[in-house]
Protein backbone atom coordinates (compact mmCIF):
# COMPACT_ATOMS: atom_id res chain seq x y z
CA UNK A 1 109.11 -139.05 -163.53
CA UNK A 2 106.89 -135.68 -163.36
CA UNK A 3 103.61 -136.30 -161.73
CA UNK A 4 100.66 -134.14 -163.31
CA UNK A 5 97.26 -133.80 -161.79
CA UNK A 6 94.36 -134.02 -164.92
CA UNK A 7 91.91 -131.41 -164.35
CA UNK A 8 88.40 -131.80 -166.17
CA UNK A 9 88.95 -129.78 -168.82
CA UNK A 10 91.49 -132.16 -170.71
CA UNK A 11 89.37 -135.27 -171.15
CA UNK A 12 86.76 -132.53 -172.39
CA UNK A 13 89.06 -131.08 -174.94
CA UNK A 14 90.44 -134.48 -175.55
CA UNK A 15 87.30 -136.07 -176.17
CA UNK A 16 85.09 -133.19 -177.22
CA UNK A 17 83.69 -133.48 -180.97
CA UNK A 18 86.36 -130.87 -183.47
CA UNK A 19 85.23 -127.14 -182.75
CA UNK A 20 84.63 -125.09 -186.15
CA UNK A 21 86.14 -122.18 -183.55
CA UNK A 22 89.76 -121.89 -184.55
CA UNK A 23 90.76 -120.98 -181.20
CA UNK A 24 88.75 -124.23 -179.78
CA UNK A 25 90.18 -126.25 -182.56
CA UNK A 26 93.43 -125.56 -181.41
CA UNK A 27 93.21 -125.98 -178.23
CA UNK A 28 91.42 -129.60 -179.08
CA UNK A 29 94.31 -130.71 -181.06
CA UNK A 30 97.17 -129.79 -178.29
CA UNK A 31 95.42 -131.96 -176.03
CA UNK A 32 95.18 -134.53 -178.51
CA UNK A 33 98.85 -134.05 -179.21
CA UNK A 34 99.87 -134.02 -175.48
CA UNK A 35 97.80 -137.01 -175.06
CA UNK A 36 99.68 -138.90 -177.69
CA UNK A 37 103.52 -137.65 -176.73
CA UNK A 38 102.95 -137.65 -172.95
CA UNK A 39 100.33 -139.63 -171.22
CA UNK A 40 102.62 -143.02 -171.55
CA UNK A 41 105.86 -141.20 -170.24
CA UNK A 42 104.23 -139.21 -166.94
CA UNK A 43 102.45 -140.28 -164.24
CA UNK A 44 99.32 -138.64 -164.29
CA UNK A 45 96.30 -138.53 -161.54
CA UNK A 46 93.14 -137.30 -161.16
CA UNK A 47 90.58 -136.71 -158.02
CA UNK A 48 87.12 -138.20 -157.45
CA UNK A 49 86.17 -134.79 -158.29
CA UNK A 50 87.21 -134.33 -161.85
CA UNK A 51 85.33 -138.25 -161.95
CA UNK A 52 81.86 -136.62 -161.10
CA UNK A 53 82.49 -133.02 -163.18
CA UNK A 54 83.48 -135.91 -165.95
CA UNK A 55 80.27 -137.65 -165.49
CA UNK A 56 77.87 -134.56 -166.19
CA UNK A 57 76.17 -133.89 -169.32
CA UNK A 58 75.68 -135.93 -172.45
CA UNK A 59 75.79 -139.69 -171.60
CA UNK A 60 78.30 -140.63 -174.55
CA UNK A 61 80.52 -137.38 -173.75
CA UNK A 62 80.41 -138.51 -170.55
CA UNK A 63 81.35 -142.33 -170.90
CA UNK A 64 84.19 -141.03 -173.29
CA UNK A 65 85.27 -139.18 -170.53
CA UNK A 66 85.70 -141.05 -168.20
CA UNK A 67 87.00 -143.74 -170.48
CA UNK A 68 90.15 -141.43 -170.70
CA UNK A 69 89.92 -140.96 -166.43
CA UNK A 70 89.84 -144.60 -166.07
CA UNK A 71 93.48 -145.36 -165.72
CA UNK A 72 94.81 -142.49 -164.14
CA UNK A 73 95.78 -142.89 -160.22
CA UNK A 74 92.78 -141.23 -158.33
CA UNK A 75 94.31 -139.29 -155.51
CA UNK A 76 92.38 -139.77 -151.98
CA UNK A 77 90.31 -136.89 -150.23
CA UNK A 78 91.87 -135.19 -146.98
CA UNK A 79 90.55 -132.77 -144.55
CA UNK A 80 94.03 -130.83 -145.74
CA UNK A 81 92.38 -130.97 -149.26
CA UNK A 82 89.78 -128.94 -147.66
CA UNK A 83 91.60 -126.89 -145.60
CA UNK A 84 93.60 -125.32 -148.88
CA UNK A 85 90.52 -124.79 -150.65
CA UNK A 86 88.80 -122.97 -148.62
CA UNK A 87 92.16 -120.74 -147.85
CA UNK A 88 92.04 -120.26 -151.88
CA UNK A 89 88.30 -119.07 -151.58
CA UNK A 90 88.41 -117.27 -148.42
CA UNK A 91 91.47 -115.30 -150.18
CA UNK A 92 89.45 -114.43 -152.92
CA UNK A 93 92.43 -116.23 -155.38
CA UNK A 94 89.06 -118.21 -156.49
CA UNK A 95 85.63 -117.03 -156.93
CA UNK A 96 83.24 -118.86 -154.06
CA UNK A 97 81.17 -119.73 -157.25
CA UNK A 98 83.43 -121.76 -158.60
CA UNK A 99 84.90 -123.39 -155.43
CA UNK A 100 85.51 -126.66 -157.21
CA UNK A 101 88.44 -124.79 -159.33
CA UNK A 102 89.89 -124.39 -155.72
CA UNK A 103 89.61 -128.04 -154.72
CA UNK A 104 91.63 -129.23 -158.33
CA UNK A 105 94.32 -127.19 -156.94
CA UNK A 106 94.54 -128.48 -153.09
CA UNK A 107 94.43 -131.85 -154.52
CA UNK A 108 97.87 -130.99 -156.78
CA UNK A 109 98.60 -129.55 -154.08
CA UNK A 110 98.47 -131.37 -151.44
CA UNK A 111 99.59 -134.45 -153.18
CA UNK A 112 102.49 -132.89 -154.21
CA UNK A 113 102.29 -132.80 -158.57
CA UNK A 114 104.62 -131.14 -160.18
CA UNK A 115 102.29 -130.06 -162.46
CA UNK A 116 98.33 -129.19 -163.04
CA UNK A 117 97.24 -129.69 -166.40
CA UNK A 118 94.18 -127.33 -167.20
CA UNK A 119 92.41 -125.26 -169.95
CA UNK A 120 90.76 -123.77 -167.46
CA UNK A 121 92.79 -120.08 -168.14
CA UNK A 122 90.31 -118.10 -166.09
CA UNK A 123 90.69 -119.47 -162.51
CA UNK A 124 94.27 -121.17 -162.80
CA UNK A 125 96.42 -120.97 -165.77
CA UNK A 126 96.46 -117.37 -165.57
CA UNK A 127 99.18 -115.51 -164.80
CA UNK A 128 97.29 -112.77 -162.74
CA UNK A 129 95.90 -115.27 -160.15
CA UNK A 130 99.06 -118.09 -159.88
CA UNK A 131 101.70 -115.86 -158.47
CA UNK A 132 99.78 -114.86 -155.61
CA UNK A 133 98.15 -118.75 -155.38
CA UNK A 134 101.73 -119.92 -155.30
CA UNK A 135 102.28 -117.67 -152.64
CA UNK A 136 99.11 -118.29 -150.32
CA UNK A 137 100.32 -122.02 -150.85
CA UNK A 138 103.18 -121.41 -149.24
CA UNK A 139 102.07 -119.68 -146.41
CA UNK A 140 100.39 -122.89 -145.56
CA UNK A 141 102.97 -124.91 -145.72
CA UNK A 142 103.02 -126.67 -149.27
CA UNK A 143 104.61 -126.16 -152.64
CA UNK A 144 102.24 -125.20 -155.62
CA UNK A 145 102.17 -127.29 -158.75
CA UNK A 146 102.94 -125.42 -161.73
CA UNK A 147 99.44 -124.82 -163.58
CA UNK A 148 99.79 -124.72 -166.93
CA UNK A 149 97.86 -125.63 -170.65
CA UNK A 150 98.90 -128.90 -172.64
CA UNK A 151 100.48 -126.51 -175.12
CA UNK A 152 102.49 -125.13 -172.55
CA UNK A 153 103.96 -128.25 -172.19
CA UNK A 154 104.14 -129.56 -175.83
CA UNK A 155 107.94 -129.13 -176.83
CA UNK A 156 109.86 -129.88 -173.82
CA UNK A 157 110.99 -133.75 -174.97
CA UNK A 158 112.46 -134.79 -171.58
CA UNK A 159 109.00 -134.26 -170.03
């Protein structure tokens, strides 16, 4: 069974109230539909991380999200967790700014999912960056998840 690490940014989309953007909108309702064809059939995990980005914001938003966390398999902290997140920053794969991006991927990483499930398209489901993040994750030793969008996913029935 395919292990996938759940970044913030699907119990946002999964949760978030319908978008009147179309491109939101669709992005809301692959979630939705990955939610409902996958979640039963993978294992999926999170970090204590995507638990306090989760908790930010709007109280109810907030208590939906983490509603949908709840019953994942949180994956424990290691030094190693930092130790590939700071390679990722250092390398300039992820913008110091946004160092938490970074940490979502040592803990696939590290860990050892097959697969990061993200939205997040600017940091690392984007082809530009993930090549060369595969490759820096090498060089230290581990294999990189793939990182990729629910939609990405949607279609491939023996998932």
């Amino acid at each position: 069974m395919r292990q996938i690490y759940i970044e913030t940014t699907i119990p946002s989309f999964l949760t978030a109230w319908p978008s009147r953007d179309i491109v939101l909108a669709g992005k809301q309702e692959s979630t939705r539909d990955w939610w409902r064809r996958y979640s039963s059939r993978l294992e999926l995990y999170t970090s204590e991380l995507c638990l306090d980005e989760a908790s930010m914001g709007d109280p109810e938003a907030a208590r939906k999200r983490l509603d949908i966390l709840k019953n994942l398999t949180l994956l424990e902290y290691s030094e190693a967790i930092e130790t590939v997140a700071l390679d990722l920053v250092a390398s300039g794969l992820v913008p110091e700014k946004c160092a938490a991006d970074a940490l979502h991927v040592a803990y696939a990483t590290v860990h050892g999912m097959d697969i990061l499930l993200t939205w997040n398209c600017t940091h690392l489901a984007n082809a530009f960056v993930m090549r060369e993040m595969a490759k820096k994750i090498r060089e230290l030793g581990y294999e990189a998840p793939v990182i990729c969008t629910p939609e990405e996913m949607l279609g491939d029935e023996d998932a």
